[in-house]
Protein backbone atom coordinates (compact mmCIF):
# COMPACT_ATOMS: atom_id res chain seq x y z
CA UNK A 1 -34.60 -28.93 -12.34
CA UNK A 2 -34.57 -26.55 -15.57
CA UNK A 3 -33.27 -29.75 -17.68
CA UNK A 4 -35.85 -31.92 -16.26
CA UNK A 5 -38.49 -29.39 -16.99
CA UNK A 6 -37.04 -29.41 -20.88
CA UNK A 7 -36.65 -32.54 -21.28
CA UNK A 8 -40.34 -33.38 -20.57
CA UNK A 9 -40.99 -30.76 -22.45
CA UNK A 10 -39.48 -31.42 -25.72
CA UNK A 11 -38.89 -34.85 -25.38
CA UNK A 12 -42.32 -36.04 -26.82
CA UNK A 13 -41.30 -34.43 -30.41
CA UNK A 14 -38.03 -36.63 -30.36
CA UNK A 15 -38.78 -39.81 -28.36
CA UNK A 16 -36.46 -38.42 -25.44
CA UNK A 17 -33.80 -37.41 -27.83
CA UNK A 18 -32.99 -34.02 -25.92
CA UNK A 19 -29.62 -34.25 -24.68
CA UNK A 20 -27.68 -31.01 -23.26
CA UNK A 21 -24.91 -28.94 -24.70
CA UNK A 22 -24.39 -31.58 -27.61
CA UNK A 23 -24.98 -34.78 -29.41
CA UNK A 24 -24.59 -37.82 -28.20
CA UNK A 25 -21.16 -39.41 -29.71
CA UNK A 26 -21.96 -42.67 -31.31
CA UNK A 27 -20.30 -45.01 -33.77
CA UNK A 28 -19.45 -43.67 -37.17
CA UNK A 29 -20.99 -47.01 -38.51
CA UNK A 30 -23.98 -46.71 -36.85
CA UNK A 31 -26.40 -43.96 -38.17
CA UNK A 32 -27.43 -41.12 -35.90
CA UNK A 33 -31.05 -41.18 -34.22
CA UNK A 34 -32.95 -38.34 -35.62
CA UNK A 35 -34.36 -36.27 -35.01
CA UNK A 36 -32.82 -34.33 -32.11
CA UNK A 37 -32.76 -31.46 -29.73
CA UNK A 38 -29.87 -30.21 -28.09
CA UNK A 39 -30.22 -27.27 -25.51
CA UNK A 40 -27.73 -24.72 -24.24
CA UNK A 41 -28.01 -22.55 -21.72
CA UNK A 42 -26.13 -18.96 -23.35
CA UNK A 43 -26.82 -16.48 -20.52
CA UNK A 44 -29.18 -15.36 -17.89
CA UNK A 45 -30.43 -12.30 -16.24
CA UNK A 46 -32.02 -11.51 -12.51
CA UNK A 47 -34.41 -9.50 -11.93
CA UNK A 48 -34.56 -8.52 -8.14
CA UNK A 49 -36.58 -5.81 -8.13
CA UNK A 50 -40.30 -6.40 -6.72
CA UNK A 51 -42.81 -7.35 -9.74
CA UNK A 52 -46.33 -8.57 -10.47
CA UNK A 53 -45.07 -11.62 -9.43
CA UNK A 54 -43.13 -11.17 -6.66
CA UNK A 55 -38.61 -10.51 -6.02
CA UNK A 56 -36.96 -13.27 -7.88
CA UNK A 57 -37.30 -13.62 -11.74
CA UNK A 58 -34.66 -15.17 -13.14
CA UNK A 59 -34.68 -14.38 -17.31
CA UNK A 60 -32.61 -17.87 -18.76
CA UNK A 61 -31.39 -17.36 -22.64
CA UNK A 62 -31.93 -20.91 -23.91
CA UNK A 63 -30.18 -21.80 -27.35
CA UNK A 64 -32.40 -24.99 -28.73
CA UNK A 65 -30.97 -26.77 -31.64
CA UNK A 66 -33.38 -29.15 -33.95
CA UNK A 67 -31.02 -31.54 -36.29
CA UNK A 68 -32.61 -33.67 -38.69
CA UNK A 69 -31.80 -35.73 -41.81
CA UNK A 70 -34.06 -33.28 -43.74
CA UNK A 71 -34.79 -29.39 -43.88
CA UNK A 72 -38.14 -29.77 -43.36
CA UNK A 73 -38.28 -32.17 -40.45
CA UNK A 74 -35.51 -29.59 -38.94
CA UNK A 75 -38.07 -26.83 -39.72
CA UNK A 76 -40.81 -28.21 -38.59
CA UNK A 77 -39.22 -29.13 -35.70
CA UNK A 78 -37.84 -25.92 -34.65
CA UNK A 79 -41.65 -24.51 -35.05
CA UNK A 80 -42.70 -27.03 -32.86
CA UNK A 81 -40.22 -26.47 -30.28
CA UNK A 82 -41.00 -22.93 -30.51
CA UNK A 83 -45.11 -23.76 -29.93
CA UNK A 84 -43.91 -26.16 -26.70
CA UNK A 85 -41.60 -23.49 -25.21
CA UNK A 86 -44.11 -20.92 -25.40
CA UNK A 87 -46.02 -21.69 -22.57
CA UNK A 88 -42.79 -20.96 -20.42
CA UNK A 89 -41.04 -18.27 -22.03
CA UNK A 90 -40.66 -15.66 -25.41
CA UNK A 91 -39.30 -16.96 -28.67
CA UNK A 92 -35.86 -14.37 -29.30
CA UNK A 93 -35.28 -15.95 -32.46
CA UNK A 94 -34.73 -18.83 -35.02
CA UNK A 95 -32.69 -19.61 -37.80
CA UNK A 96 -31.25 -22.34 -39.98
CA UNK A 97 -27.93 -23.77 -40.54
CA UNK A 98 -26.89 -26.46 -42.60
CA UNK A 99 -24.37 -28.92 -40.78
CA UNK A 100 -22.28 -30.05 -44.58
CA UNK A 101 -19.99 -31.87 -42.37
CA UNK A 102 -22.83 -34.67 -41.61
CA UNK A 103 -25.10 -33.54 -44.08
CA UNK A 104 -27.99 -33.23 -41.92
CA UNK A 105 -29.93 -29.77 -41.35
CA UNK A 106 -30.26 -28.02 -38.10
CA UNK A 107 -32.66 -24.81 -36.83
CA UNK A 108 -31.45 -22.82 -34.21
CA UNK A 109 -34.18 -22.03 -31.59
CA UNK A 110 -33.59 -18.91 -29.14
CA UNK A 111 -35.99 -18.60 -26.23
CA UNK A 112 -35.84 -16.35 -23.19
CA UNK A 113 -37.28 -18.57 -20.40
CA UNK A 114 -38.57 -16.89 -17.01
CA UNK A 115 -37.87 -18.87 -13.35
CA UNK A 116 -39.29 -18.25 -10.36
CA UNK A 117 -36.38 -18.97 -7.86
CA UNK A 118 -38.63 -18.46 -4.72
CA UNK A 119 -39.43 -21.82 -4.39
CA UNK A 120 -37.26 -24.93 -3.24
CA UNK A 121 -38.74 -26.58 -6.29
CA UNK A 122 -38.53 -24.34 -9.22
CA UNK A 123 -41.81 -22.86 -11.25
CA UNK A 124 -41.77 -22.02 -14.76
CA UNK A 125 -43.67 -19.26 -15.23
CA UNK A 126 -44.89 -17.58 -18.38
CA UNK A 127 -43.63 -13.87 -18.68
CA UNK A 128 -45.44 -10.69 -17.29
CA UNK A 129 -45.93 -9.64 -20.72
CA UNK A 130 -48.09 -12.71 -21.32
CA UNK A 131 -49.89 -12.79 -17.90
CA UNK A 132 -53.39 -11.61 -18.05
């Protein structure tokens, strides 16, 4: 359910280019659809001590990457990627890194998403430090 609940997330700023752990292999005479967003799950944390919210949380590390052909459209991808996720989690960090290989740019994303597990259909839930 998490990749779902990316995917419609972030798949408006790509036309459904989102695509887990890496890109898509294609012909090397075909050019690459960009941009892109590729996702990673790095680690995750429960919480099972009673909260605001109730036993449960579940603290996901997600690693978003944003390739394009240039370093702005990476940029300004990554920010809005950042904006989108925000309403489900904290941004940890970003960054860029130029891919020389391919000579396209990417931004690194880090966001530390909160899930509420309780459910048989998974929540997203903003944090308790943004809850009012």
């Amino acid at each position: 359910m998490i990749d779902e609940d990316i995917k419609t997330l972030l798949g408006p700023l790509v036309q459904g280019h989102v695509h887990p752990l890496r890109r898509p292999q294609r012909d090397p005479s075909t050019p690459e659809e960009l941009p892109v967003i590729v996702y990673t799950y790095v680690g995750d944390d429960w919480n099972t001590a009673d909260t605001l919210c109730g036993p449960g949380l579940h603290d996901i590390r997600v690693q978003i990457d944003c390739y394009a052909e240039h370093y702005r459209d990476a940029r300004n991808l990554a920010f809005a990627v950042a904006d989108a996720m925000t309403s489900t989690g904290n941004l940890m960090s970003m960054q860029p890194f130029p891919d020389d290989d391919e000579k396209i740019y990417r931004w690194l994303v880090e966001m530390s998403v909160w899930r509420n597990d309780r459910d048989d259909i998974p929540a997203w839930i903003p944090p308790l430090s943004r809850r009012k």
